[in-house]
Protein backbone atom coordinates (compact mmCIF):
# COMPACT_ATOMS: atom_id res chain seq x y z
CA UNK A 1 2.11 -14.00 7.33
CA UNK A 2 -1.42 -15.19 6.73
CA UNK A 3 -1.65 -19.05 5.93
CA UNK A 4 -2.48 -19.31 2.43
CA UNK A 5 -5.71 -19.51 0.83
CA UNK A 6 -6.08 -23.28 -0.41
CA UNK A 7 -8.05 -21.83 -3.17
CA UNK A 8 -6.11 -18.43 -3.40
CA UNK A 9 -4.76 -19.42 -7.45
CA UNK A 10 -8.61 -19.80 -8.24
CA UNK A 11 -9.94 -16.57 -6.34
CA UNK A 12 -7.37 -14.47 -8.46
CA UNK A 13 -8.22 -16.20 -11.55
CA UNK A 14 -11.69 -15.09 -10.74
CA UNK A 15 -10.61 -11.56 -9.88
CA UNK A 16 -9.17 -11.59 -13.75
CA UNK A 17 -11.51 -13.55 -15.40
CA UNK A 18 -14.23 -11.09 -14.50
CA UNK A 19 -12.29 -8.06 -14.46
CA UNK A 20 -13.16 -7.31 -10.83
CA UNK A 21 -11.22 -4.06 -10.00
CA UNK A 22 -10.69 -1.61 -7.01
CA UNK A 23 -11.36 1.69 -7.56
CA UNK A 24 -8.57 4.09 -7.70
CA UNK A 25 -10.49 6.00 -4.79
CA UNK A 26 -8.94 3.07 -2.69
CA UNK A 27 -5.89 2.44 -4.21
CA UNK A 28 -4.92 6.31 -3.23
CA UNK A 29 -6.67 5.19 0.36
CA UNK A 30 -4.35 2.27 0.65
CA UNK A 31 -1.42 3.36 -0.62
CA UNK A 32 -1.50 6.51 0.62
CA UNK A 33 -3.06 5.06 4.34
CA UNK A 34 -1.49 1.43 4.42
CA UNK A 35 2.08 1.54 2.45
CA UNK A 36 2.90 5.07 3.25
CA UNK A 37 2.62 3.79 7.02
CA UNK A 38 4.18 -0.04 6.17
CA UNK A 39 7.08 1.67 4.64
CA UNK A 40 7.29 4.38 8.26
CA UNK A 41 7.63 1.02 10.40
CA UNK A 42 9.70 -0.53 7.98
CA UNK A 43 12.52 1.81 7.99
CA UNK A 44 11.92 2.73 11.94
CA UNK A 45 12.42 -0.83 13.06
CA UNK A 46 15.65 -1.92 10.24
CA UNK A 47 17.41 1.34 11.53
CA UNK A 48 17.36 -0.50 15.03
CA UNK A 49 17.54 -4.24 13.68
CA UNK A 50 21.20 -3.07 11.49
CA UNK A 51 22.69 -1.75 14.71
CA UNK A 52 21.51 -4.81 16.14
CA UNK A 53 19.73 -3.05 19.09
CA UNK A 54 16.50 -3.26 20.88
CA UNK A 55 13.58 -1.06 20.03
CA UNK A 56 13.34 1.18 22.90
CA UNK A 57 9.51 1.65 24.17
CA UNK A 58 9.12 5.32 22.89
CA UNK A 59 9.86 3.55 19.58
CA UNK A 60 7.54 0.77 20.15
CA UNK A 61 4.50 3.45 21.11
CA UNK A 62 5.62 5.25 17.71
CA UNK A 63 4.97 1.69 15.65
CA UNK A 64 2.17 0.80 17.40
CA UNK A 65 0.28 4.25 16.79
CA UNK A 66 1.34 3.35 12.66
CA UNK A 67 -0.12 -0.09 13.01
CA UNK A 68 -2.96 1.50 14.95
CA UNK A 69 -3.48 4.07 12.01
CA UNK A 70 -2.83 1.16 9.55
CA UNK A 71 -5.83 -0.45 11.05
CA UNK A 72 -8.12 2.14 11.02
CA UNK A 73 -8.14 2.77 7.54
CA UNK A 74 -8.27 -1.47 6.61
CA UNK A 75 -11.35 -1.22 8.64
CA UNK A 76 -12.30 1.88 6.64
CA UNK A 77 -12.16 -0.25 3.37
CA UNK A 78 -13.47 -3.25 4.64
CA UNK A 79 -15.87 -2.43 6.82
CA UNK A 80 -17.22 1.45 5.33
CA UNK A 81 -20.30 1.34 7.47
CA UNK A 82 -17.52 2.98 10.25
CA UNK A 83 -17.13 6.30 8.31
CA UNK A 84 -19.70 8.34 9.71
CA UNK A 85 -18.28 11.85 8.65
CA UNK A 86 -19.95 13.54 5.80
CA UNK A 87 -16.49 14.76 3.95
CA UNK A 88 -16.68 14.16 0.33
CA UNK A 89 -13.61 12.41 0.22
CA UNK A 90 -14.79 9.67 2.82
CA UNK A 91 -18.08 9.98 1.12
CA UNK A 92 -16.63 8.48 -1.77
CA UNK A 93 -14.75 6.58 -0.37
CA UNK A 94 -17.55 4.62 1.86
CA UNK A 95 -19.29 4.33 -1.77
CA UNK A 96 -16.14 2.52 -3.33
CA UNK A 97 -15.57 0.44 -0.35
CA UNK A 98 -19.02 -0.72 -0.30
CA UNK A 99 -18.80 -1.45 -4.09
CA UNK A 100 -15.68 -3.59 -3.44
CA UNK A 101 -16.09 -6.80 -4.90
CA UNK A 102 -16.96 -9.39 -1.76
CA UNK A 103 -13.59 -11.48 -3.42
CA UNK A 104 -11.30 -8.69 -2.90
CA UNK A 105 -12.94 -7.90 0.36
CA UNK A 106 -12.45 -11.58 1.52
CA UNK A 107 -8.71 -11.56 0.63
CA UNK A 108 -7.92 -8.09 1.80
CA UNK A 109 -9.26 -9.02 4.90
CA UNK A 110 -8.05 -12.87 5.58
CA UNK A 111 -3.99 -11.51 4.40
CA UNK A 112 -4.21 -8.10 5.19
CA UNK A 113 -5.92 -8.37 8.71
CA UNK A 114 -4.14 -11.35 9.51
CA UNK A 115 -0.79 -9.72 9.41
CA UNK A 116 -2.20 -6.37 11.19
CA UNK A 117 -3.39 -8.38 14.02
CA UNK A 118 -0.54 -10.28 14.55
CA UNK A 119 1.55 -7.46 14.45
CA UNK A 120 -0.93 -5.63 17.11
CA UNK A 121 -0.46 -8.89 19.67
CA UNK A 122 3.48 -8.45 19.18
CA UNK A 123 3.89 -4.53 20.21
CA UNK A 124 0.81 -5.32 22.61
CA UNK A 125 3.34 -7.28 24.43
CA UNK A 126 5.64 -5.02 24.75
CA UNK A 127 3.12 -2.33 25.80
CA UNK A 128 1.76 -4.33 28.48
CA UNK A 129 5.10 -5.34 29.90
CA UNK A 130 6.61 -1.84 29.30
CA UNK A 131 9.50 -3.25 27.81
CA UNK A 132 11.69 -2.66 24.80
CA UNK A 133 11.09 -4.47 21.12
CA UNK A 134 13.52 -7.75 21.01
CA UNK A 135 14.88 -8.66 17.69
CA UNK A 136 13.30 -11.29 17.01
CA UNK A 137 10.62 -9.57 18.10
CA UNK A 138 11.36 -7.09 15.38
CA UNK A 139 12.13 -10.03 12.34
CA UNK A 140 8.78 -11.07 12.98
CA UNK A 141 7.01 -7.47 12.27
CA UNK A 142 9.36 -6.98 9.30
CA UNK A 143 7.94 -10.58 8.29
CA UNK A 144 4.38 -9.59 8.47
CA UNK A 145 5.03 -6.08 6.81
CA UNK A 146 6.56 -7.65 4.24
CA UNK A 147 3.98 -10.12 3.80
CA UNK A 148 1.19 -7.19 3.76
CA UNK A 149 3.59 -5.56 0.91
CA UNK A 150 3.77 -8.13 -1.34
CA UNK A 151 -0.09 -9.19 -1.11
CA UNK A 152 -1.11 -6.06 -2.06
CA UNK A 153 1.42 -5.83 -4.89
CA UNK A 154 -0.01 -8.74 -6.07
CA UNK A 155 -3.77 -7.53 -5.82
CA UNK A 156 -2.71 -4.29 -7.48
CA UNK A 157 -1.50 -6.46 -10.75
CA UNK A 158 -4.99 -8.07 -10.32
CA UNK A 159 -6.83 -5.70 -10.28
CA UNK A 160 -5.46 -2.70 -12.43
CA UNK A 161 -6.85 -1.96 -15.94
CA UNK A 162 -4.83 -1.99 -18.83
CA UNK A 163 -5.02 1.92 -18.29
CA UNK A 164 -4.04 2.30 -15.15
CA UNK A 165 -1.01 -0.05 -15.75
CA UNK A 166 0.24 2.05 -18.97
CA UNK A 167 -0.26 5.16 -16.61
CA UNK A 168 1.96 3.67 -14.01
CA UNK A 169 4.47 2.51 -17.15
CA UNK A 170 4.86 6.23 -17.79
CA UNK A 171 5.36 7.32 -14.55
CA UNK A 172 9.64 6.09 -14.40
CA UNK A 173 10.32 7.14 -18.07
CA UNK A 174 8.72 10.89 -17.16
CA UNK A 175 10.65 11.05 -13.79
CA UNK A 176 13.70 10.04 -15.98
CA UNK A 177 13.63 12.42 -19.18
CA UNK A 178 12.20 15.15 -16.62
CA UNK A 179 16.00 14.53 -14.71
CA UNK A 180 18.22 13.78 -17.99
CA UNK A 181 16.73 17.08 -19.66
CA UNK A 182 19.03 18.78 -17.34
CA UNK A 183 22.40 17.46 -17.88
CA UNK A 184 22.17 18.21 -21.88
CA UNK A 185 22.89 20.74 -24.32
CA UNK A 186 19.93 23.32 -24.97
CA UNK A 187 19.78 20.94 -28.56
CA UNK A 188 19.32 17.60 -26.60
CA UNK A 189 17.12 18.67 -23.85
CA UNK A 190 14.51 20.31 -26.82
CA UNK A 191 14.27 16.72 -28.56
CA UNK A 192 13.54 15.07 -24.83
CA UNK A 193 11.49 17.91 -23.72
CA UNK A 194 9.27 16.77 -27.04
CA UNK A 195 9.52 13.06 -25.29
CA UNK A 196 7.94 14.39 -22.38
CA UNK A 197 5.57 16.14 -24.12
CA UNK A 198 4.17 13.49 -25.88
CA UNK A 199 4.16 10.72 -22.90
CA UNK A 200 2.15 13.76 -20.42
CA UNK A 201 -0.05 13.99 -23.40
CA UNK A 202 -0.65 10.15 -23.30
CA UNK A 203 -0.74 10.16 -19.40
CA UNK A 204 -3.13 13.40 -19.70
CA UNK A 205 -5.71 11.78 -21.95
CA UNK A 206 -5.55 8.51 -19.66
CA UNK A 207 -6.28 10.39 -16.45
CA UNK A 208 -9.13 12.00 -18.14
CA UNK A 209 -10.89 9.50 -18.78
């Protein structure tokens, strides 16, 4: 984990007091690029770490090629001068990035690039040496991916509008009355189905806008 900001309280009070935001353009980006690939090593490394084992190198070449991918996009939202393709989606993309409020960009990039980096020089270790992933080789990752995790949890509550947070609210209760509708009575699941209705109505207008 990064060593914390000695001003970190202030630079998120700034982030709210001025509303600063990141678009949902990166959000899907990081989320879909960072977490979606966090939560891949996560999993791959605590499957080894429960059965107290080793990682064995083919693993370790697996993580580092999701750390390597991990990286690649960070570098894509911190640094968008590197996208050079003309696809529309990485189009917009550069434009949000380059719009991203120098705060955010500062924070992403001291916690967020801190913990890639460190996690590069631990399965660069490895590589070099062509040997398998120790344990507490493996706590430390875990440490760092966890770290990553929570940071941008925290710049996600930051950063969201009031919006995008009551879109997110709906997003358990649909999941749930989309699930219960099934296990009632025709009677039942026609007063929930007008539950749903109404909350993909809400959700509908929201993602319009």
């Amino acid at each position: 984990m990064a060593n914390k900001l000695p001003n970190e309280a202030e630079l998120f009070q700034k982030i709210q007091d001025e509303h600063l935001a990141v678009s949902s353009a990166l959000w899907d980006l990081i989320y879909g690029g960072i977490e979606d690939k966090l939560t891949v090593i996560k999993l791959l490394l605590t499957l080894y770490l429960e059965a107290n084992e080793a990682v064995p190198l083919n693993e370790v070449k697996k993580t580092f090629e999701h750390i390597r991918d991990v990286s690649l996009i960070f570098r894509q939202v911190i640094h968008p001068q590197i996208i050079k393709t003309e696809d529309k989606g990485f189009v917009k993309i550069k434009e949000e990035s380059q719009s991203l409020p120098t705060v955010i960009r500062n924070l992403l990039s001291h916690y967020v690039g801190n913990d890639i980096q460190s996690i590069n020089f631990i399965l660069g270790d490895c590589l070099d040496d062509n040997r398998a992933l120790e344990i507490p080789a493996v706590h430390k990752i875990l440490f760092h991916v966890r770290a990553m995790e929570e940071f941008l949890t925290k710049l996600k509550l930051h950063t969201e509008t009031l919006e995008e947070r009551v879109k997110n609210l709906l997003t358990l209760p649909l999941v749930y009355l989309n699930n219960l509708k099934s296990e009632l009575n025709a009677e039942q699941a026609a007063r929930v189905e007008k539950s749903i209705s109404s909350l993909q109505e809400i959700d509908g207008i929201l993602r319009k806008k």
